[in-house]
PDB file of N, CA and C in Angstrom:
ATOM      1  N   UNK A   1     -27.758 -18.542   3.422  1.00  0.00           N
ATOM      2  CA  UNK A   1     -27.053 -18.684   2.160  1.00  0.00           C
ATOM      3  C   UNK A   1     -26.627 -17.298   1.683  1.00  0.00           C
ATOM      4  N   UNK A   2     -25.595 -17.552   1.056  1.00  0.00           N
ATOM      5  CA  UNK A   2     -24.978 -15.825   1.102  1.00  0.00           C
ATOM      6  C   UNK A   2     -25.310 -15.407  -0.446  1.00  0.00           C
ATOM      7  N   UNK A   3     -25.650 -14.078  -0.667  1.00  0.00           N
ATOM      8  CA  UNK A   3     -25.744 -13.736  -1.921  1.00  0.00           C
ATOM      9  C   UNK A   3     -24.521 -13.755  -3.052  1.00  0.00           C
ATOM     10  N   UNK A   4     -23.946 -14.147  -2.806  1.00  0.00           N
ATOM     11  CA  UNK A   4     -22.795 -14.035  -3.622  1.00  0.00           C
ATOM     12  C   UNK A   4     -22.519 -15.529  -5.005  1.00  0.00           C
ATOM     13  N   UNK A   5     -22.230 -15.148  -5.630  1.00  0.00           N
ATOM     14  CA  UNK A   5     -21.929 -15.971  -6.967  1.00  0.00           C
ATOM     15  C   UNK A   5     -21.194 -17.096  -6.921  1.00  0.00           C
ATOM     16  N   UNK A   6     -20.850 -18.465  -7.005  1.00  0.00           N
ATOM     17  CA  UNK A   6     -20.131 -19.410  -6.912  1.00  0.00           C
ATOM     18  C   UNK A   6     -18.786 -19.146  -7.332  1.00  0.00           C
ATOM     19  N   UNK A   7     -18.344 -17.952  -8.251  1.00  0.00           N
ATOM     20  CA  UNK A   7     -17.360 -17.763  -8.998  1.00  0.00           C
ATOM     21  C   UNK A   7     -16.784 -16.633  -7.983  1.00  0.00           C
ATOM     22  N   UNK A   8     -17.044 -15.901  -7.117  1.00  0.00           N
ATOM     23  CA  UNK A   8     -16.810 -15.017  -6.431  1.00  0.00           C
ATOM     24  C   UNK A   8     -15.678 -15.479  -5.471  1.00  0.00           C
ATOM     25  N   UNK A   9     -14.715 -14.458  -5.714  1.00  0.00           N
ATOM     26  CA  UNK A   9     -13.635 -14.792  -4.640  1.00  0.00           C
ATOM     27  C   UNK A   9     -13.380 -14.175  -2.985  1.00  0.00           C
ATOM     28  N   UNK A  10     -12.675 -14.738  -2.438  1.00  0.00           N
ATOM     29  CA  UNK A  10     -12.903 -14.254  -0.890  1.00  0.00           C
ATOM     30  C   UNK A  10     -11.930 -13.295  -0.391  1.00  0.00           C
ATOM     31  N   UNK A  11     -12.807 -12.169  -0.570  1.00  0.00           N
ATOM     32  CA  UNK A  11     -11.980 -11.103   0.060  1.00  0.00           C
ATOM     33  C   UNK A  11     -10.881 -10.887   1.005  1.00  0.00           C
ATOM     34  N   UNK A  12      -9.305 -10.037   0.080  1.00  0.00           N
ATOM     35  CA  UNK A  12      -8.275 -10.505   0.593  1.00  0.00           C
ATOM     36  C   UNK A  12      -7.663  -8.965   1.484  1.00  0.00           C
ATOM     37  N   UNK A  13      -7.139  -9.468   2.495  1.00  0.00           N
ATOM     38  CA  UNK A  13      -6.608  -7.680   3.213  1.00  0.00           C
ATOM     39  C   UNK A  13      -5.290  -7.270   2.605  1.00  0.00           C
ATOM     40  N   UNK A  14      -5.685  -6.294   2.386  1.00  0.00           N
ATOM     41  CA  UNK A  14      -4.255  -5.641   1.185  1.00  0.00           C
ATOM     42  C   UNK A  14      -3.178  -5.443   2.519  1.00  0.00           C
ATOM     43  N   UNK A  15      -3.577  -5.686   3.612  1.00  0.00           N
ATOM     44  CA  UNK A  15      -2.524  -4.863   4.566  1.00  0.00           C
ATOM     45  C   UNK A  15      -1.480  -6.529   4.797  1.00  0.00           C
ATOM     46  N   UNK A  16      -0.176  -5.988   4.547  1.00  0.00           N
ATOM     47  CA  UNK A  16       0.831  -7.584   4.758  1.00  0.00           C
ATOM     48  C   UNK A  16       2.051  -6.856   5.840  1.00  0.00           C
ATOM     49  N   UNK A  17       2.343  -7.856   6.228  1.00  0.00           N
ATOM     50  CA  UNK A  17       3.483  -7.591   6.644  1.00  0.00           C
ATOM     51  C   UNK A  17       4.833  -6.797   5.511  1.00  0.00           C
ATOM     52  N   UNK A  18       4.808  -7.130   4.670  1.00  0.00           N
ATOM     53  CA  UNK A  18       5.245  -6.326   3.676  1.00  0.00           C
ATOM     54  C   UNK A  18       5.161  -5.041   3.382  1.00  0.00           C
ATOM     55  N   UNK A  19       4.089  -4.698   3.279  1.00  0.00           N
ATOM     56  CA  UNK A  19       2.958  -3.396   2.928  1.00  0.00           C
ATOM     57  C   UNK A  19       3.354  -2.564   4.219  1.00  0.00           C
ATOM     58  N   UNK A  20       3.447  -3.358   5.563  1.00  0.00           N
ATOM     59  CA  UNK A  20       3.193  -2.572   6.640  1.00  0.00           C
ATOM     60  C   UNK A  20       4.966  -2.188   6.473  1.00  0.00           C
ATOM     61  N   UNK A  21       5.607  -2.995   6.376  1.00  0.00           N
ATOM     62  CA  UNK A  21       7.030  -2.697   6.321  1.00  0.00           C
ATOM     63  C   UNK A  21       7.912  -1.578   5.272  1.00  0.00           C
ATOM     64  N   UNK A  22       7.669  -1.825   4.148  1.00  0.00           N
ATOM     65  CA  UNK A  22       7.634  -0.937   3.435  1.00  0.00           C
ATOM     66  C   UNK A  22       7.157   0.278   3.800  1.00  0.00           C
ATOM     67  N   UNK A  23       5.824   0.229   4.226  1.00  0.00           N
ATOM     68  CA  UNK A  23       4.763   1.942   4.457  1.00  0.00           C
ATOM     69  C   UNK A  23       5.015   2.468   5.411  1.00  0.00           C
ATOM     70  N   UNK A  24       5.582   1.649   6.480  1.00  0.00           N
ATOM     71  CA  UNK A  24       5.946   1.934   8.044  1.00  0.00           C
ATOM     72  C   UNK A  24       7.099   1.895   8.528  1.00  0.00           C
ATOM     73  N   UNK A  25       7.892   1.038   8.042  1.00  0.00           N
ATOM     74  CA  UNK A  25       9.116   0.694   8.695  1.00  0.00           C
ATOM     75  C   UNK A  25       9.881   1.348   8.050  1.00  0.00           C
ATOM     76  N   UNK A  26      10.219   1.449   6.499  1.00  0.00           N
ATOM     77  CA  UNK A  26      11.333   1.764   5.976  1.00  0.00           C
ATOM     78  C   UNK A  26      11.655   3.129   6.220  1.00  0.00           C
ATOM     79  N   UNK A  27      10.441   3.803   5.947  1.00  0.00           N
ATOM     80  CA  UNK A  27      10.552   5.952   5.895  1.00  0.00           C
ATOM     81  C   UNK A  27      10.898   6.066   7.583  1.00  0.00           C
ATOM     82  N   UNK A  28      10.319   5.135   8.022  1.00  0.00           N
ATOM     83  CA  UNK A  28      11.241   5.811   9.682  1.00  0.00           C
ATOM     84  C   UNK A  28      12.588   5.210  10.134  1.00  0.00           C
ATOM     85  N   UNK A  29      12.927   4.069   9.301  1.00  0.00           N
ATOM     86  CA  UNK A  29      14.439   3.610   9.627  1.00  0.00           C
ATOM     87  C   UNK A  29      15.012   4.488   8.349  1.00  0.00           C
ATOM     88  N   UNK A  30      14.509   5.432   7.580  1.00  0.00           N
ATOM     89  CA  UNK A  30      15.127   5.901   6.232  1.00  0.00           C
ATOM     90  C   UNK A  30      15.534   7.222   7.439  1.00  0.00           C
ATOM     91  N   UNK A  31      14.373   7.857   7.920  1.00  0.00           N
ATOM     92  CA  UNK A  31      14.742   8.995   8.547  1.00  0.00           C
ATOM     93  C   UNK A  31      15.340   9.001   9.917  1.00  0.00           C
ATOM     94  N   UNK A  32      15.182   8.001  10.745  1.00  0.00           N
ATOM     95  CA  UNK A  32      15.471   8.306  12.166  1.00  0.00           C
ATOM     96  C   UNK A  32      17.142   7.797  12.038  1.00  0.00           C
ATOM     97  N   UNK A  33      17.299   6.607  11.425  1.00  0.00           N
ATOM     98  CA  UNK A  33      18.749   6.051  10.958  1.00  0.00           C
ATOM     99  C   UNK A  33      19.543   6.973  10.454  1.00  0.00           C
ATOM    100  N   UNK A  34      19.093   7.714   9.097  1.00  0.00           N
ATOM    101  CA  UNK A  34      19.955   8.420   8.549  1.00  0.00           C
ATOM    102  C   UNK A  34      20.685   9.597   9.248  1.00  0.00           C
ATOM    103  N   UNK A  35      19.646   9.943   9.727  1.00  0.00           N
ATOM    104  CA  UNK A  35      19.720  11.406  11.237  1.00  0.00           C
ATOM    105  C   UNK A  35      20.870  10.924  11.768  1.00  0.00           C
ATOM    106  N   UNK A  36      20.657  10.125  12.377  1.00  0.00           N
ATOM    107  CA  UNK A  36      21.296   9.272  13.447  1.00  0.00           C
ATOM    108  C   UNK A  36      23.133   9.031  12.518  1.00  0.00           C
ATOM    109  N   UNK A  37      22.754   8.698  11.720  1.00  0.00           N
ATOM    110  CA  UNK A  37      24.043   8.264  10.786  1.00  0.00           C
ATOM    111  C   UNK A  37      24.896   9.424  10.502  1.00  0.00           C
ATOM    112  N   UNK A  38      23.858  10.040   9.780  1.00  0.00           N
ATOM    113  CA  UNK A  38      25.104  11.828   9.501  1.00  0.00           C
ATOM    114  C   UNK A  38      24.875  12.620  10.567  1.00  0.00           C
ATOM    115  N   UNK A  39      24.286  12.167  11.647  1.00  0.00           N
ATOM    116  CA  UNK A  39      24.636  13.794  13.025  1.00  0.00           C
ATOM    117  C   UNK A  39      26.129  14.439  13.117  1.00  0.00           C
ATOM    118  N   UNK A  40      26.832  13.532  12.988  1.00  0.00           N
ATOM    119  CA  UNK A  40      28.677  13.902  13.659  1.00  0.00           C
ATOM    120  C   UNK A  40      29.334  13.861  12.173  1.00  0.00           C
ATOM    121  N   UNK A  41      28.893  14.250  10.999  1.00  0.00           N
ATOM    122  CA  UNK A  41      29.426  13.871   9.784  1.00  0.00           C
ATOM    123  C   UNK A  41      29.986  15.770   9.656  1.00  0.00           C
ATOM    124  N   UNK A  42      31.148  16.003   9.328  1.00  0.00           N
ATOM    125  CA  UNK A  42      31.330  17.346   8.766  1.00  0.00           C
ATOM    126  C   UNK A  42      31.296  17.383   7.892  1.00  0.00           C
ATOM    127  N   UNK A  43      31.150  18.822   7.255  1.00  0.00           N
ATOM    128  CA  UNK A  43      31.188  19.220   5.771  1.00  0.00           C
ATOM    129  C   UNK A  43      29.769  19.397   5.563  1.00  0.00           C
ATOM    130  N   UNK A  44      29.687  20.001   3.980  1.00  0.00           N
ATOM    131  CA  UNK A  44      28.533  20.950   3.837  1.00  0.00           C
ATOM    132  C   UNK A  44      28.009  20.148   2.544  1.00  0.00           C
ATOM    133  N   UNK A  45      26.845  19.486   2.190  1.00  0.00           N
ATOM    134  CA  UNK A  45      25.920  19.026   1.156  1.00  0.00           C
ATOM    135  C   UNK A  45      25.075  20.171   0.521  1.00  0.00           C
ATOM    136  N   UNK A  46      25.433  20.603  -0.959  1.00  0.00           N
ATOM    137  CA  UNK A  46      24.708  22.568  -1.285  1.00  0.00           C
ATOM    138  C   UNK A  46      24.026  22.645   0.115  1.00  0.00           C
ATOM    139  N   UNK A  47      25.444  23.314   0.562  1.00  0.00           N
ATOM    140  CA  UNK A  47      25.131  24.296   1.781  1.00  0.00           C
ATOM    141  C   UNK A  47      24.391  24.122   2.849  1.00  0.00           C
ATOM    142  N   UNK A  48      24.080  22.883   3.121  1.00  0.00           N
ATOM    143  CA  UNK A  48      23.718  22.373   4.503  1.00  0.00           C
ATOM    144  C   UNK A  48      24.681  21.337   5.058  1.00  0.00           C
ATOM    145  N   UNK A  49      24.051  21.023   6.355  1.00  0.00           N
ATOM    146  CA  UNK A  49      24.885  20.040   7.353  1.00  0.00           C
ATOM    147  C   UNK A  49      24.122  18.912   6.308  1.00  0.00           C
ATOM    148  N   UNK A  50      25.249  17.577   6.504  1.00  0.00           N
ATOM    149  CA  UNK A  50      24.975  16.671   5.771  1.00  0.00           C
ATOM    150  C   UNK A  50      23.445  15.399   6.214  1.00  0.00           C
ATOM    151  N   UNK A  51      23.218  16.279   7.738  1.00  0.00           N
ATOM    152  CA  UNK A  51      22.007  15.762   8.710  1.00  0.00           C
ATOM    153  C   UNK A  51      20.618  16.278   7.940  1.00  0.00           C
ATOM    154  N   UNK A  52      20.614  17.441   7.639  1.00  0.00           N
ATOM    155  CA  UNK A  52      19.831  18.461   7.087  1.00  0.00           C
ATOM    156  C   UNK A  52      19.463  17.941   5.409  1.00  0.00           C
ATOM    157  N   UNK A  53      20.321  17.690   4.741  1.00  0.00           N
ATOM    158  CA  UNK A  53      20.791  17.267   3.302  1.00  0.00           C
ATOM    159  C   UNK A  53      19.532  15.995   3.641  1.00  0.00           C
ATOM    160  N   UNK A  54      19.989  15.133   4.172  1.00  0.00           N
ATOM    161  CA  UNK A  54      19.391  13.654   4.351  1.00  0.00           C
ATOM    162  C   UNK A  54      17.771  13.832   4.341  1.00  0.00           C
ATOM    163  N   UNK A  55      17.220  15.040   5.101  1.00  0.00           N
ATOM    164  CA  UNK A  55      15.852  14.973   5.960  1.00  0.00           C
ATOM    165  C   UNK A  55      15.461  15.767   4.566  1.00  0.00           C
ATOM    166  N   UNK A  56      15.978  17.028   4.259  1.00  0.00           N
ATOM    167  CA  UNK A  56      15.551  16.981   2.509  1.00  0.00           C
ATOM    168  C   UNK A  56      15.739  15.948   1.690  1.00  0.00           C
ATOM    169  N   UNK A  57      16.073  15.260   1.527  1.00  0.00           N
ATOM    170  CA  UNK A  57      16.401  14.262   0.333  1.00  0.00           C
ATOM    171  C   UNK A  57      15.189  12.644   1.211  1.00  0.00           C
ATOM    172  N   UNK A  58      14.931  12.764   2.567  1.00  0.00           N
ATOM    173  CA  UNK A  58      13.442  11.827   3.225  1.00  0.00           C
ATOM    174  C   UNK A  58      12.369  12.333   2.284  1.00  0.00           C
ATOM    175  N   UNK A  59      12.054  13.485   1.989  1.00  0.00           N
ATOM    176  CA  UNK A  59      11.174  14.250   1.794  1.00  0.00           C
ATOM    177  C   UNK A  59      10.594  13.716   0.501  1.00  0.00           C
ATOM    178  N   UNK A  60      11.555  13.171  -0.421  1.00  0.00           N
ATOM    179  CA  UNK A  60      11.526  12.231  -1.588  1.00  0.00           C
ATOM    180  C   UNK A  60      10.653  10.893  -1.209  1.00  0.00           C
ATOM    181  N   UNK A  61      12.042  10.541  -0.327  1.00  0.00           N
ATOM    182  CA  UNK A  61      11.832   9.205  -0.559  1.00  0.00           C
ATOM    183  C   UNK A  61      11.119   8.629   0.523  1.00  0.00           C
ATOM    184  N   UNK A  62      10.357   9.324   1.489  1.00  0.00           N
ATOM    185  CA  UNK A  62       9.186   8.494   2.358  1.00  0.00           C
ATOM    186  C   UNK A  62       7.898   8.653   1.110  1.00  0.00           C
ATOM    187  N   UNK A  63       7.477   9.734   0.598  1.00  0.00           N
ATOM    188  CA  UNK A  63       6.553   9.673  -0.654  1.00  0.00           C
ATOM    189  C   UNK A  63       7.005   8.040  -0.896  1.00  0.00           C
ATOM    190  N   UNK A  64       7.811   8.410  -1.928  1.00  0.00           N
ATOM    191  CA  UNK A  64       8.143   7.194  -2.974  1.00  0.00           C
ATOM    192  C   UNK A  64       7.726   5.527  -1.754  1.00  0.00           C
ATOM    193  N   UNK A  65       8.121   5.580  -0.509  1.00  0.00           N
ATOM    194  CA  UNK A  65       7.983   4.039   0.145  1.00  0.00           C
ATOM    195  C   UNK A  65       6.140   4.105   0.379  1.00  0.00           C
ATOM    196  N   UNK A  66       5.938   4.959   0.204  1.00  0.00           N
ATOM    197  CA  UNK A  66       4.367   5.017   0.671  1.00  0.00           C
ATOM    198  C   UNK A  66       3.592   4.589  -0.647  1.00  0.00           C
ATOM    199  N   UNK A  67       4.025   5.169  -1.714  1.00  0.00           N
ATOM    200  CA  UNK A  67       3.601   5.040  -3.130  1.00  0.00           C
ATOM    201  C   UNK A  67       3.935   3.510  -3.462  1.00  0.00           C
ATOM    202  N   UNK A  68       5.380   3.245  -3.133  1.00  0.00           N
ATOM    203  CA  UNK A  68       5.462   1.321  -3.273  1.00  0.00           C
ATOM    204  C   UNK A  68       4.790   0.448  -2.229  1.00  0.00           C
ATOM    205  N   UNK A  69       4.169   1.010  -1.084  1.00  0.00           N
ATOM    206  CA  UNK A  69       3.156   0.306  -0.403  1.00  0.00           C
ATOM    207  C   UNK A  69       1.756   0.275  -0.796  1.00  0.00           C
ATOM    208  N   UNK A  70       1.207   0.996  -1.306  1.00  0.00           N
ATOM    209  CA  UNK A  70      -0.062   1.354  -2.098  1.00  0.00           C
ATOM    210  C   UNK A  70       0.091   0.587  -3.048  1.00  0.00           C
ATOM    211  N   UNK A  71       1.273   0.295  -3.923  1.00  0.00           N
ATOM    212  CA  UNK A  71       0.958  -0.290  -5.111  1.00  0.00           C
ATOM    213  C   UNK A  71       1.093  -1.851  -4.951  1.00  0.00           C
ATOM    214  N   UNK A  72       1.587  -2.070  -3.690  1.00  0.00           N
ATOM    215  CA  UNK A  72       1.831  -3.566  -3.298  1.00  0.00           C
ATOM    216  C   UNK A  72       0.711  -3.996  -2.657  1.00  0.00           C
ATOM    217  N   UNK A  73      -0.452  -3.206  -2.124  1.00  0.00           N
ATOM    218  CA  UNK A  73      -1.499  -3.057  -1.455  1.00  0.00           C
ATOM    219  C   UNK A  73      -2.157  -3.495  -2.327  1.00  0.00           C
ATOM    220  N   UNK A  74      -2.478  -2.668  -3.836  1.00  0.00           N
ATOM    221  CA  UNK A  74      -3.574  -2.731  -4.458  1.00  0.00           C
ATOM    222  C   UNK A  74      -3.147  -3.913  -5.576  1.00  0.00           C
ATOM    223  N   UNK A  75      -2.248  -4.141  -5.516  1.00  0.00           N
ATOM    224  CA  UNK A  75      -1.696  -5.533  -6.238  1.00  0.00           C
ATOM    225  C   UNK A  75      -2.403  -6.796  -5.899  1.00  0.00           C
ATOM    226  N   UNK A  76      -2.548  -6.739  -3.657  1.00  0.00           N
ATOM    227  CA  UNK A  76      -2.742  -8.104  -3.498  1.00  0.00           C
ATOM    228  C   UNK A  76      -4.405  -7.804  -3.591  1.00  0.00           C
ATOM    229  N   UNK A  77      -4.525  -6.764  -3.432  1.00  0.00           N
ATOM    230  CA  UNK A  77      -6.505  -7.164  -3.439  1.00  0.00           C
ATOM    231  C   UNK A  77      -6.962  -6.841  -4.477  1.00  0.00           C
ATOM    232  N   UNK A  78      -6.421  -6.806  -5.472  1.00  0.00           N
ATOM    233  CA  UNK A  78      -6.979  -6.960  -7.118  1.00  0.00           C
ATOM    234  C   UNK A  78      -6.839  -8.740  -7.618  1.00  0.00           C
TER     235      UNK A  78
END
């Protein structure tokens, strides 16, 4: 018989296909795509290649997809 309370709920895995997609999938289709997208692009973004521009401006936004996976994480196991 398990120690646990009748009212006690059954532990849920924060990890979803969602979570994994968001945390995993997006920052590397954000960066390997975008690369891929502006390689042959000319012209200068403040003073870089517009390839360069992109991988600064990842630098943002893989944080930010990691931060909306954490919070979608701790959403489902609360």
């Amino acid at each position: 018989m398990p120690d646990t309370p009748d009212n006690a709920r059954e532990a849920r895995s924060a990890t979803t296909p969602l979570t994994l997609g968001v945390g995993l999938g997006l920052p590397y289709a954000l960066v390997i795509g975008g690369f891929v997208l502006f390689e042959r692009v000319d012209g200068m973004v403040m003073g870089f290649p517009p390839a360069v521009a992109w991988l600064f401006a990842c630098m943002v936004l893989v944080p930010g997809c990691m931060g909306v996976a954490w919070w979608l994480g701790r959403a489902r196991a609360d």
